[in-house]
Protein backbone atom coordinates (compact mmCIF):
# COMPACT_ATOMS: atom_id res chain seq x y z
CA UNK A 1 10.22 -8.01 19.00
CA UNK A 2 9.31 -6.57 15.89
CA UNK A 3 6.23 -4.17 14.86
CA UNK A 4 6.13 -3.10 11.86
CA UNK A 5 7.54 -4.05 7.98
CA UNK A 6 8.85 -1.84 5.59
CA UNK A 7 9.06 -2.22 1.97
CA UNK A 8 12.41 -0.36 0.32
CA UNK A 9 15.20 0.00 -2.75
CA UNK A 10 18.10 0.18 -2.73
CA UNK A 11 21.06 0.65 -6.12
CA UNK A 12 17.81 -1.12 -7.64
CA UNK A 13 17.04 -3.98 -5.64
CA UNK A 14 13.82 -4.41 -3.59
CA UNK A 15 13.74 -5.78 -0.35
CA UNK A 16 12.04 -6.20 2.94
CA UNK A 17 12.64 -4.54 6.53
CA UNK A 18 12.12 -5.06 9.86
CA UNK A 19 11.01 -2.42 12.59
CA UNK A 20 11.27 -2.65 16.41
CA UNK A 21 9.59 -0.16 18.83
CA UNK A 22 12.84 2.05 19.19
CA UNK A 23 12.75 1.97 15.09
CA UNK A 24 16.10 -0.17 14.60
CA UNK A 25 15.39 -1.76 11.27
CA UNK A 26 16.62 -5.14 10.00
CA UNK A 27 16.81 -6.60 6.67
CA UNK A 28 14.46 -9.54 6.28
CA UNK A 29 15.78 -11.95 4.05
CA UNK A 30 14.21 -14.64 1.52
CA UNK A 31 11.30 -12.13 0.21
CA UNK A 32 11.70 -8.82 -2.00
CA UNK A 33 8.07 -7.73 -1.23
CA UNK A 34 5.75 -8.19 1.52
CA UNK A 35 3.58 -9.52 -0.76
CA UNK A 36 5.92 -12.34 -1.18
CA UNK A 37 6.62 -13.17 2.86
CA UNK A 38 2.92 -13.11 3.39
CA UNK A 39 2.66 -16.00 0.96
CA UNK A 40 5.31 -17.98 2.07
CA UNK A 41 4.00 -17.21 5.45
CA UNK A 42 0.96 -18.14 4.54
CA UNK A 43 2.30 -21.64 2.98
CA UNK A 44 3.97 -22.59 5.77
CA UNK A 45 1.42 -22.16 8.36
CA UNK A 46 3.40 -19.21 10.05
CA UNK A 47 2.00 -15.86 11.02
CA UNK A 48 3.71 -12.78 9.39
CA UNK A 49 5.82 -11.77 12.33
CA UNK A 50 6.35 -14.84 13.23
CA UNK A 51 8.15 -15.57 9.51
CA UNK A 52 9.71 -11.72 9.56
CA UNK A 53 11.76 -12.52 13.15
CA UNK A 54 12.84 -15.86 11.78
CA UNK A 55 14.26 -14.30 8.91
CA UNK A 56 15.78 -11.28 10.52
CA UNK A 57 19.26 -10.27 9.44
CA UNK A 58 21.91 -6.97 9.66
CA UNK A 59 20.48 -3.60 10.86
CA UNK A 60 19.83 -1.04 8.43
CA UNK A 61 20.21 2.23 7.76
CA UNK A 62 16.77 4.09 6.79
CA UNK A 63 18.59 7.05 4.77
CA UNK A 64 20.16 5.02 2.52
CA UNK A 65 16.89 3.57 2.09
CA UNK A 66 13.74 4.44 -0.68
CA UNK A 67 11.16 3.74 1.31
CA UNK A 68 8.37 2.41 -0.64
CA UNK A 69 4.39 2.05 -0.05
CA UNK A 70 4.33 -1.07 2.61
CA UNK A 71 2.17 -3.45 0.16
CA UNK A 72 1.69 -4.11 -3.54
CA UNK A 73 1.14 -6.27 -6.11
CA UNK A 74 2.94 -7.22 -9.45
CA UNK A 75 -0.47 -6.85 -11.61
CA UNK A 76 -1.75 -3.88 -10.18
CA UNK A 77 -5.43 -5.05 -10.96
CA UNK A 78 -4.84 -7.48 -8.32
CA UNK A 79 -4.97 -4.74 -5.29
CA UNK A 80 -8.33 -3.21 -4.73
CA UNK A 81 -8.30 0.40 -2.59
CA UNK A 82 -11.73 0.93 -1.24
CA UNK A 83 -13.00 2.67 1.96
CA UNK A 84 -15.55 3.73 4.75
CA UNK A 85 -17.24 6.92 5.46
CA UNK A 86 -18.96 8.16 8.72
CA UNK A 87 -17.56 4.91 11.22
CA UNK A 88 -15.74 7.95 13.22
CA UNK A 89 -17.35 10.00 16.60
CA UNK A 90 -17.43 13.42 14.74
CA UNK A 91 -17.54 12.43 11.17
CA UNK A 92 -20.63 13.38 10.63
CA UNK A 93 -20.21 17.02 11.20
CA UNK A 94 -18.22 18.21 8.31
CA UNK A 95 -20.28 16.15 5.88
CA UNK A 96 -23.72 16.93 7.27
CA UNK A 97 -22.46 20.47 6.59
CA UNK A 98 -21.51 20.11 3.33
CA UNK A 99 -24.94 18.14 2.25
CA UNK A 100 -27.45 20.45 3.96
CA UNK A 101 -26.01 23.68 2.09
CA UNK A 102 -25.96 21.30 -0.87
CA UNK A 103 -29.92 20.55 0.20
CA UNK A 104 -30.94 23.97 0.85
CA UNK A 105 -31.21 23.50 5.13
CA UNK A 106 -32.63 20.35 5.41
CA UNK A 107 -32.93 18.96 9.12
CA UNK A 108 -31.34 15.87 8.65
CA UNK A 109 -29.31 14.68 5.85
CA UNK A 110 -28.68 11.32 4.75
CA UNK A 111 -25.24 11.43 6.27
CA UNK A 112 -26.19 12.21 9.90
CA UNK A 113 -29.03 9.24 9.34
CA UNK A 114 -26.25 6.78 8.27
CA UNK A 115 -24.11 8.11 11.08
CA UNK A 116 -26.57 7.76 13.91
CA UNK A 117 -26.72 4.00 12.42
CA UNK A 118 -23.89 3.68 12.84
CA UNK A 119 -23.35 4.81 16.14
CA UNK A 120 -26.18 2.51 17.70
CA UNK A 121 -25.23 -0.39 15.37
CA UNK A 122 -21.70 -0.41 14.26
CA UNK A 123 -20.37 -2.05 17.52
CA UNK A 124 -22.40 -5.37 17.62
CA UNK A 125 -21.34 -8.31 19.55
CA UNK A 126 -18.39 -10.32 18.74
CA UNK A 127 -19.51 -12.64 15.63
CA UNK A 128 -22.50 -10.82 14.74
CA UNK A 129 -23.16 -8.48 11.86
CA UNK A 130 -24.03 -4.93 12.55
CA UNK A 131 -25.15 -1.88 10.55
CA UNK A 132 -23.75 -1.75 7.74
CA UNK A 133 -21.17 1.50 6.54
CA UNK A 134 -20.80 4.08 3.26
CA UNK A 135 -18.86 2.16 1.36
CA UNK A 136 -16.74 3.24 -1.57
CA UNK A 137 -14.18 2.40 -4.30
CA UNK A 138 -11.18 4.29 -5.03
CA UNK A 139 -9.09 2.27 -7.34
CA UNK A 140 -6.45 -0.31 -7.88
CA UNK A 141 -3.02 -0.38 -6.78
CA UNK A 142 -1.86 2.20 -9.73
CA UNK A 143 -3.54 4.87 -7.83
CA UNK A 144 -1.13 4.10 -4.38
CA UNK A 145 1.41 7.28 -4.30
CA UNK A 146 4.75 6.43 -2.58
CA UNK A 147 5.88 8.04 0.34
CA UNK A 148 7.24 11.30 -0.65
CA UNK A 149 5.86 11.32 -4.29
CA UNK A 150 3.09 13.95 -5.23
CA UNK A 151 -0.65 13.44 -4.86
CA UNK A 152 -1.59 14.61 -8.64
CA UNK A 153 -5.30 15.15 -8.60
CA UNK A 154 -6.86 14.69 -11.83
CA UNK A 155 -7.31 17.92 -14.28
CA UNK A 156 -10.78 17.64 -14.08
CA UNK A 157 -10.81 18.04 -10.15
CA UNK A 158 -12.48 20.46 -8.39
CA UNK A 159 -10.11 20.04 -5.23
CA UNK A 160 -7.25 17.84 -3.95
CA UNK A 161 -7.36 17.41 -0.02
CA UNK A 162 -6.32 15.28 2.28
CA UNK A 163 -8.12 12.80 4.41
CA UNK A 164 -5.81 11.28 7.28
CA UNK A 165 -6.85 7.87 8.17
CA UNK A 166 -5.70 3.97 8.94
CA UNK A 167 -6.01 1.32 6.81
CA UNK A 168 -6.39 -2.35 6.54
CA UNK A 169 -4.09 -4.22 4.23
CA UNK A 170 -5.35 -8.13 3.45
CA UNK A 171 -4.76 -10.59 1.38
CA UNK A 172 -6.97 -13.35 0.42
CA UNK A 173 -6.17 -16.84 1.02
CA UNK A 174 -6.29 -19.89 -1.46
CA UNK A 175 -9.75 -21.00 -0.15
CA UNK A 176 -10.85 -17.54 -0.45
CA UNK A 177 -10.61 -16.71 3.42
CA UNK A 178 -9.40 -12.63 4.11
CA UNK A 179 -6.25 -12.41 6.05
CA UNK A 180 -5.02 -9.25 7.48
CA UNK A 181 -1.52 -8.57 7.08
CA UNK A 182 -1.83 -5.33 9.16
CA UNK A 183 -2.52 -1.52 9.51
CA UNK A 184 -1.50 1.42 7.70
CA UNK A 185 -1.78 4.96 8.17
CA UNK A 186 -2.40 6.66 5.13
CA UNK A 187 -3.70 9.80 3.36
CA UNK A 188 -7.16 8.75 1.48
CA UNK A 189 -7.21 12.16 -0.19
CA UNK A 190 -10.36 13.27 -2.29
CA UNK A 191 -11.98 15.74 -4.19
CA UNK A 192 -14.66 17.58 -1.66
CA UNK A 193 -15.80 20.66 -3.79
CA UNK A 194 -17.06 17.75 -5.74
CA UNK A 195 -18.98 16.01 -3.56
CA UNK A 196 -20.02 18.99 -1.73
CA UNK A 197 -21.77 19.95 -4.72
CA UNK A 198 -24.26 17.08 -4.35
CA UNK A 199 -23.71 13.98 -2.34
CA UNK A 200 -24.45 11.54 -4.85
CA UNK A 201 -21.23 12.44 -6.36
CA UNK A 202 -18.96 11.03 -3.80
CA UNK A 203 -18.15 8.24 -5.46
CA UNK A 204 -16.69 10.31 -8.47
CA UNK A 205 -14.75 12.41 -5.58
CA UNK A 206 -13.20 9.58 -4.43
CA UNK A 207 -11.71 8.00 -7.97
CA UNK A 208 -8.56 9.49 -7.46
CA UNK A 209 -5.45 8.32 -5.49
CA UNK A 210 -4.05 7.93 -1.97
CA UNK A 211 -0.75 7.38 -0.26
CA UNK A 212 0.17 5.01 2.43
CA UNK A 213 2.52 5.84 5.19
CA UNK A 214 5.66 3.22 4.62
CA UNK A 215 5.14 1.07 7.54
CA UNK A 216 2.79 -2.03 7.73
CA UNK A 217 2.22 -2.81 11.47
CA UNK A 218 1.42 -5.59 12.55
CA UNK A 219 -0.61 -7.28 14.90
CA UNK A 220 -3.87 -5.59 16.46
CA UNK A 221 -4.39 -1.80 16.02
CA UNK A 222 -4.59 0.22 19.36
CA UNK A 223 -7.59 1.31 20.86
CA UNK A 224 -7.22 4.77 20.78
CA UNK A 225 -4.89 6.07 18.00
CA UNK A 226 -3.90 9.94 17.67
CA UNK A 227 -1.82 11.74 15.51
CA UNK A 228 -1.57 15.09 13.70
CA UNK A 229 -2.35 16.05 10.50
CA UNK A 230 -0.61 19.21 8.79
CA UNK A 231 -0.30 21.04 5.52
CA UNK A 232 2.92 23.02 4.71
CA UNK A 233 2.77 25.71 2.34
CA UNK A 234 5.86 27.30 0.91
CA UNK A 235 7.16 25.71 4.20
CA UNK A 236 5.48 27.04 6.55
CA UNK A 237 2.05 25.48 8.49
CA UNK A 238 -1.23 27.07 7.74
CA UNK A 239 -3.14 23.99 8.70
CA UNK A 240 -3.00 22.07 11.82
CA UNK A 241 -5.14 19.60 13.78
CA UNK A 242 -5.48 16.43 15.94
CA UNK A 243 -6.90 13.27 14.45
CA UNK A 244 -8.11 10.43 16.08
CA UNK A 245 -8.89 6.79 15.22
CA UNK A 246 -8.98 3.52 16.76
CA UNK A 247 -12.02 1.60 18.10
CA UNK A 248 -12.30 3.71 21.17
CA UNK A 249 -12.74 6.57 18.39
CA UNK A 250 -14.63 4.86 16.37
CA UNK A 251 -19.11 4.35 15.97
CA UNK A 252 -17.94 1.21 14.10
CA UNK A 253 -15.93 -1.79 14.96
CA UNK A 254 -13.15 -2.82 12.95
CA UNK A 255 -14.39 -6.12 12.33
CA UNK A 256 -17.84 -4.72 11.43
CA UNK A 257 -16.47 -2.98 8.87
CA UNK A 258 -14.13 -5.43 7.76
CA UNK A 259 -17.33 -8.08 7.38
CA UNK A 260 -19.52 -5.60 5.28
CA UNK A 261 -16.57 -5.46 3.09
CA UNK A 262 -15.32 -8.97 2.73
CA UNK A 263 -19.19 -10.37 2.77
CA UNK A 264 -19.25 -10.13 -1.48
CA UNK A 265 -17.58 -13.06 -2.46
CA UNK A 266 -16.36 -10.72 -5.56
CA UNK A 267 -13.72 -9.16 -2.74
CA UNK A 268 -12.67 -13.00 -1.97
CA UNK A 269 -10.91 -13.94 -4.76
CA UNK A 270 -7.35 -16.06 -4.13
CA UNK A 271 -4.48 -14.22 -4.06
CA UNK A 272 -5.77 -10.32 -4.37
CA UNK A 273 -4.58 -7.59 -2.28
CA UNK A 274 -6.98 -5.23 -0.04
CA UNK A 275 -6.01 -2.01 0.91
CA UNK A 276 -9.51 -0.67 2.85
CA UNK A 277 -9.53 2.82 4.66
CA UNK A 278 -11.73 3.10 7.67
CA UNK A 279 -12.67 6.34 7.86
CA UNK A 280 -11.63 9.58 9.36
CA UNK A 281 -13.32 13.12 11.59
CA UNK A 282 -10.59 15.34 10.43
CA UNK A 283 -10.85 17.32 7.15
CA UNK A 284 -8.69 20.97 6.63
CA UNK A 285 -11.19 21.68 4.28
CA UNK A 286 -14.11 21.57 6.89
CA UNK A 287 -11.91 24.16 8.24
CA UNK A 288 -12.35 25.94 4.72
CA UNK A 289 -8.97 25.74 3.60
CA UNK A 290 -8.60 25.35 -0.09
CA UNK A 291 -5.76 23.76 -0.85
CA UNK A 292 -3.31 24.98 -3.35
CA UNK A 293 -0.57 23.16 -5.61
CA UNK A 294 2.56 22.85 -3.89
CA UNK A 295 1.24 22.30 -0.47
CA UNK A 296 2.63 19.66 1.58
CA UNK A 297 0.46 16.77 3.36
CA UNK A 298 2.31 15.75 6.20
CA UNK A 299 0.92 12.81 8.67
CA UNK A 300 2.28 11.33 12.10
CA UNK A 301 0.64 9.20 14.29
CA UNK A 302 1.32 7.80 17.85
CA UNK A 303 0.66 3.99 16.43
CA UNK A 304 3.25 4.25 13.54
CA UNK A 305 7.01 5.32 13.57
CA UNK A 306 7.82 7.21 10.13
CA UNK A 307 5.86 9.71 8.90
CA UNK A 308 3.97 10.48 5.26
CA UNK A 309 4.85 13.41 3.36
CA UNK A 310 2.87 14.09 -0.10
CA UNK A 311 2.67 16.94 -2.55
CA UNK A 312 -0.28 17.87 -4.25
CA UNK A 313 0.02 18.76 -7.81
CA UNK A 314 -2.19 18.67 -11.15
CA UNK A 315 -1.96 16.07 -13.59
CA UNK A 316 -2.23 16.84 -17.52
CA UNK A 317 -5.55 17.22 -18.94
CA UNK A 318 -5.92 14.58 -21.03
CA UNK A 319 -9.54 16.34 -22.82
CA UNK A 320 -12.67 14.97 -24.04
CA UNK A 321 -12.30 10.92 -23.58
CA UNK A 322 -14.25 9.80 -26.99
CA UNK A 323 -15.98 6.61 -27.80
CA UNK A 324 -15.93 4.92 -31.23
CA UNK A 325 -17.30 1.85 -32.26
CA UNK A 326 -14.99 -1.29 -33.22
C-alpha cells in the first residue's frame, strides 16, 4: 500500500515515485510529473493512489535520486501558493505579541480577535461554512525552493525565518471543481521584523518564497500531526522546538479553510495548481532568534518520511525598480 509520491531526476530525466510506510520507493511509470498522473487520473475516473499502485514498477534507490518539490506546473503562473494565519491552538501568542508592542499595549489586538473567531467558529458542522481565516498570498510556483536548495530572502528583507507547517496541494478539475491531490509539509518562511513593524504589512512579509518537503501524501491528513523544527548554525543546533498540526491541533477545520479559499471562483479555474499552507504555532523568532545567513532550516514530522533541509541566504539587490511610460 502506498502513501506518499515523490517527484525526482535522474542523468536528466524526470520521473515519478512511489512510497510505502517502511519508505521502499517504486518507480511509477507512464507520468514524468505528478502533475501529469493526477490528470490522467483524473481522466480516467481513478483516484491518485489508486492510478500510482497500478502503475508501480522496480524499487528505487533514493540516493541516486534528486529529489524534487512533490508538485509543479510547466507555466509557473499556473500554481498559486497562498496561506492561513491564526487556524492553530497557540498561534495567537507570538503574533498578539508582536502587534501589541507594534500598538503601544493595547488589550486586544486584531489577531487575538480573529483568533478567538476562530476558535468558536472554525470547526462548524460538516457542510456548513464557518468563520472565515487570515488569508494571504505568497506567490506562484517560481517562488517553490527545492528540497535542499537555499531560501534566498529578498535584499530588501528585514528577516528570513522559517514557519513549519502542512500544506494542501489541489488541482482544479475541468468543470472547475478543487481536487486535493494531498498534503505536504513544508517551510512557509517569511519576513517577521516586517510585519512586526505594523501588522498591515503582512502581506508584504509574506511575498517571498517557501519550500515543500519532497513527499506528497496522500489520502486524509492525521489528526494530530507532530514534528520538530530546528535551525543549524555552522552545524550545530541553536534552535529547537516541537510543532504541532492536524485538526486535533487546529481552531480551524481543514475543510473550513479549504472552502474560504476555494469559495472565489478566481481560485477555480481548470487546470491550475494550489499549493495552500494552513497555518502554524511555532516560530524561532517568537523565541527571539534572529536568524543569520548560512543557517540551516531543518523539518521532520511524524506524518511524512523524508525530511526538508533549506539554507537561508540573500539574494542580489536588484535597486530602485523604476517606472516609465510606453
Amino acid at each position: 500500500m502506498i502513501r506518499s509520491l515523490i517527484q525526482f531526476s535522474k542523468h536528466g530525466q524526470r520521473g515519478v515515485a512511489a512510497l510505502d510506510a517502511e519508505g521502499r520507493a517504486f518507480a511509477v511509470s507512464g507520468a514524468e510529473t505528478t502533475l501529469q498522473l493526477a490528470q490522467q487520473a483524473l481522466a480516467a475516473g481513478s483516484s491518485l493512489a489508486a492510478l500510482a499502485e497500478q502503475r508501480l514498477g522496480e524499487p528505487v534507490d533514493l540516493a541516486d535520486l534528486t529529489l524534487l518539490s512533490p508538485i509543479d506546473h510547466p507555466d509557473t503562473a499556473h500554481l498559486l501558493v497562498s496561506g492561513t494565519g491564526l487556524t492553530h491552538l497557540g498561534s495567537a501568542e507570538g503574533r498578539d505579541k508582536m502587534h501589541k508592542a507594534a500598538a503601544g499595549g493595547e488589550n486586544l489586538t486584531d489577531s487575538m480577535r480573529m483568533f478567538l473567531m476562530g476558535e468558536e467558529g472554525g470547526k462548524p458542522a460538516p457542510g456548513m461554512a464557518g468563520v472565515q481565516p487570515e488569508w494571504f498570498y505568497k506567490g506562484d510556483g517560481s517562488i517553490l525552493a527545492a528540497p535542499g536548495a537555499p531560501l534566498a530572502m529578498p535584499a530588501f528583507a528585514e528577516d528570513g525565518s522559517e514557519e513549519p507547517e502542512i500544506a494542501g496541494i489541489y488541482l482544479i478539475g475541468d468543470l472547475g471543481q478543487p481536487l486535493r491531490l494531498g498534503f505536504c509539509m513544508g517551510n512557509e518562511f517569511s519576513d517577521h521584523v516586517t510585519e512586526r513593524g505594523n501588522y498591515l504589512w503582512l502581506a508584504h512579509s509574506k511575498l517571498r518564497q517557501a519550500a515543500l518537503a519532497p513527499e506528497l501524501r496522500l489520502g486524509e491528513l492525521p489528526n494530530d500531526v507532530r514534528g520538530i523544527s530546528r535551525i543549524r548554525r555552522d552545524g550545530e543546533v541553536v534552535w529547537e522546538k516541537p510543532f504541532l498540526s492536524g485538526e486535533a491541533n487546529m481552531s480551524h477545520s481543514i475543510a473550513n479553510l479549504e472552502h474560504h479559499h476555494f469559495k472565489n471562483r478566481l481560485f477555480r479555474r481548470p487546470g491550475d495548481l494550489h499549493v495552500h499552507f494552513f497555518g502554524t504555532a511555532t516560530l524561532s523568532f517568537s523565541d527571539g532568534l534572529q536568524t543569520q545567513l548560512g543557517d540551516v532550516f531543518e523539518l521532520e514530522s511524524d506524518a511524512f518520511l523524508l525530511p526538508l533541509r533549506n539554507a537561508l541566504q540573500r539574494a542580489p539587490d536588484e535597486g530602485f525598480v523604476a517606472v516609465t511610460a510606453l
